[in-house]
C-alpha atoms as a PDB file:
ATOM      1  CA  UNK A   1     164.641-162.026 -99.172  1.00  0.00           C
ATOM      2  CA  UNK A   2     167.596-163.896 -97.950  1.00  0.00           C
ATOM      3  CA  UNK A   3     167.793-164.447 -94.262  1.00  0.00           C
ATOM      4  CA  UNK A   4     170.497-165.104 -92.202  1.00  0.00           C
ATOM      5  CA  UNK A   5     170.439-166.311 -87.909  1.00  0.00           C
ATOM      6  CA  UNK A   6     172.347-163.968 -85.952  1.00  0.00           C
ATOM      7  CA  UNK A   7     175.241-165.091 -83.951  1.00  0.00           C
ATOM      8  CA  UNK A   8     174.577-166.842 -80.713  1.00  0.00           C
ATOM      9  CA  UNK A   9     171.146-167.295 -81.296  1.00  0.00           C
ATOM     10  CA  UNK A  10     170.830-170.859 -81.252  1.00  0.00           C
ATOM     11  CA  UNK A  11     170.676-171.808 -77.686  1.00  0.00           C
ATOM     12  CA  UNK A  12     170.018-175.415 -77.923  1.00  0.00           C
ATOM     13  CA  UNK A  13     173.236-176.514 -79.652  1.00  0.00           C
ATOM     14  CA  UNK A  14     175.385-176.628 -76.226  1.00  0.00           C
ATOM     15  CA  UNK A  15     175.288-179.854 -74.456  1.00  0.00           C
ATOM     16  CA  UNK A  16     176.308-180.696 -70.923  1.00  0.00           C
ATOM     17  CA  UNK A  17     179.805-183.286 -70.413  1.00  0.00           C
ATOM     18  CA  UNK A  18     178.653-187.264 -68.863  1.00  0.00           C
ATOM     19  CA  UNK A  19     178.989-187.614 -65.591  1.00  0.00           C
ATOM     20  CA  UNK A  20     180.056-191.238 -65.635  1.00  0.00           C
ATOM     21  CA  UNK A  21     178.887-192.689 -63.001  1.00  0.00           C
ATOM     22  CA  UNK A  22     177.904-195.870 -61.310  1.00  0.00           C
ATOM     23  CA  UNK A  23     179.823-198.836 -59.901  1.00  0.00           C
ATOM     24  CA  UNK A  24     183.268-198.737 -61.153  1.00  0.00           C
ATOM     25  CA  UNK A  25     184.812-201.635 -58.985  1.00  0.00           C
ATOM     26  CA  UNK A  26     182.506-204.903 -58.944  1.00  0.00           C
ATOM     27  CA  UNK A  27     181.752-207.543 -55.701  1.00  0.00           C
ATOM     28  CA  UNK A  28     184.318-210.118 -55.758  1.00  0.00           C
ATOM     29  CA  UNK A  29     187.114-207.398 -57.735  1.00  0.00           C
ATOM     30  CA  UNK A  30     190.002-206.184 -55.787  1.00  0.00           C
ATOM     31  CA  UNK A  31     190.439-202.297 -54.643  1.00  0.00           C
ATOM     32  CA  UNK A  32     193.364-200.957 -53.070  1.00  0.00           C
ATOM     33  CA  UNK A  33     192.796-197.999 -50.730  1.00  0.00           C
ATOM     34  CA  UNK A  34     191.825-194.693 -51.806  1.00  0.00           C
ATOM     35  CA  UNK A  35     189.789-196.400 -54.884  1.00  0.00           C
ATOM     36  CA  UNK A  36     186.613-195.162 -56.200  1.00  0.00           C
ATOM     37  CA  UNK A  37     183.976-197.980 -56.028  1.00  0.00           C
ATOM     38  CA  UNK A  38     180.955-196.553 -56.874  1.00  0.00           C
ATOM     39  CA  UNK A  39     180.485-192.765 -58.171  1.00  0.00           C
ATOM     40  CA  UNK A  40     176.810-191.870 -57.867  1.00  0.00           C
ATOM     41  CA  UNK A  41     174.205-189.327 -57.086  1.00  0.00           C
ATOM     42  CA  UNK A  42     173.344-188.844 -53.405  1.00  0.00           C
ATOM     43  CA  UNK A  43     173.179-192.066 -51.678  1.00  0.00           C
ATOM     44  CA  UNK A  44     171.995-195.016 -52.769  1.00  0.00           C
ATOM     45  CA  UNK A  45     174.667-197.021 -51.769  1.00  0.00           C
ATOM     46  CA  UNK A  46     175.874-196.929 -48.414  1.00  0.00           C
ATOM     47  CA  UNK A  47     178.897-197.698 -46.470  1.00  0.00           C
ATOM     48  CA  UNK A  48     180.056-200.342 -44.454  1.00  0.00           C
ATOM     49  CA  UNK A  49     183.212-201.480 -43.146  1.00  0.00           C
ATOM     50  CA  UNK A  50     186.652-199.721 -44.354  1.00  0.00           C
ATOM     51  CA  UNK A  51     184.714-197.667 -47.101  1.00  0.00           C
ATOM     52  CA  UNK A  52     184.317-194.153 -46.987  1.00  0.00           C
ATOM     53  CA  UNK A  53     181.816-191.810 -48.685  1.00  0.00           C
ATOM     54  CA  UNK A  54     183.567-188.620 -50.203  1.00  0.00           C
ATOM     55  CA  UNK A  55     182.228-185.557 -50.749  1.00  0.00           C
ATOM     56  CA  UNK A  56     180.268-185.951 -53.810  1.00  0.00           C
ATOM     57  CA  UNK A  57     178.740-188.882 -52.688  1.00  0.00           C
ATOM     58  CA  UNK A  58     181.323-191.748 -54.226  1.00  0.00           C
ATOM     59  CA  UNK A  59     182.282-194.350 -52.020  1.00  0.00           C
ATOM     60  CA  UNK A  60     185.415-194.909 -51.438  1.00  0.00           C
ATOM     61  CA  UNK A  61     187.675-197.942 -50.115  1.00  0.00           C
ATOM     62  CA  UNK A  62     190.098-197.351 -46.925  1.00  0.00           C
ATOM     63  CA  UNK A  63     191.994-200.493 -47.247  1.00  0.00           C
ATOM     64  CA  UNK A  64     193.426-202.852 -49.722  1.00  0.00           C
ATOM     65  CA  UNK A  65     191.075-205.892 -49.994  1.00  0.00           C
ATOM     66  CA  UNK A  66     187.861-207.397 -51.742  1.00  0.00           C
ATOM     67  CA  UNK A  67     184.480-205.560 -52.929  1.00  0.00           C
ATOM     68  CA  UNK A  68     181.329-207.028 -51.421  1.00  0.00           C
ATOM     69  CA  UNK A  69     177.987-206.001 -51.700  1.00  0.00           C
ATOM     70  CA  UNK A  70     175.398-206.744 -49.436  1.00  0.00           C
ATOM     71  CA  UNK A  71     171.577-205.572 -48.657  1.00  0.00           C
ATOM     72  CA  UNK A  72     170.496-204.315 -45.454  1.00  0.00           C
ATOM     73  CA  UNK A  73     166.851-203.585 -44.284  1.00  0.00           C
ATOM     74  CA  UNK A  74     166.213-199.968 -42.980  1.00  0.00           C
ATOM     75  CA  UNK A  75     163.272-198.580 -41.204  1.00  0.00           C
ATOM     76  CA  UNK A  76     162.049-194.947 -42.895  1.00  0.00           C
ATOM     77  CA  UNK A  77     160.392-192.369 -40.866  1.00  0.00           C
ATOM     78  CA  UNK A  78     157.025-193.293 -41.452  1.00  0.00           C
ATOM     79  CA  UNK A  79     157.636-196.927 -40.221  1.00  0.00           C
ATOM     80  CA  UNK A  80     157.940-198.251 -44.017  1.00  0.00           C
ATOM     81  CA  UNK A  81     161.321-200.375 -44.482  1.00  0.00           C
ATOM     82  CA  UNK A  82     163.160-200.995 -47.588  1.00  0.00           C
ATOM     83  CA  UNK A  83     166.282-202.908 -48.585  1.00  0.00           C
ATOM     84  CA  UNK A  84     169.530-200.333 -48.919  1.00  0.00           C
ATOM     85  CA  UNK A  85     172.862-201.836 -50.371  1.00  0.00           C
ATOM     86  CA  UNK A  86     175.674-201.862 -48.695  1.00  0.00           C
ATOM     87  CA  UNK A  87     179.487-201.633 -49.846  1.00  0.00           C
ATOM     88  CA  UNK A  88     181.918-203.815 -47.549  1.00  0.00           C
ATOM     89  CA  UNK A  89     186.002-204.257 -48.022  1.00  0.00           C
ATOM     90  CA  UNK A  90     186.736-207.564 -46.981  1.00  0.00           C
ATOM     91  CA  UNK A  91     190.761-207.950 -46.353  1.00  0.00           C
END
């Protein structure tokens, strides 16, 4: 006997939009203020001077100038330190 699926029954044929993310403006590259340099997930990169983080966790630049990256040792809780990079505008 012939069978046929019933509507809607196939669940696993919907897929979710990308994201895009990562670094979008690269050290050494020009930004002009209000640019998204990095777009990420929670905080991996931090901010240093004239960049901003915005609320979904891309970093943004305040002022017009250069993209620099840069590590910076931080000290966790449990005394354990690891190397964090840091997003500068230089003008």
């Amino acid at each position: 006997m012939a069978h046929k699926k019933a509507g809607w029954s196939a669940k696993n044929l919907r897929d979710s939009k990308p994201k895009y993310r990562w670094v979008k403006v690269f050290g050494g590259q020009k930004a002009t203020a209000g640019n998204i340099i990095i777009r990420q997930k929670w905080s991996k990169y931090e901010c240093g001077k004239n960049a901003y983080l915005g609320s979904d966790f891309s970093v943004h630049a305040k002022i017009d100038g250069t993209v620099v990256f840069s590590k910076k040792k931080v000290a966790r809780f449990d005394g354990r330190k690891y190397l964090k990079t840091v997003v500068d505008i230089a003008s």
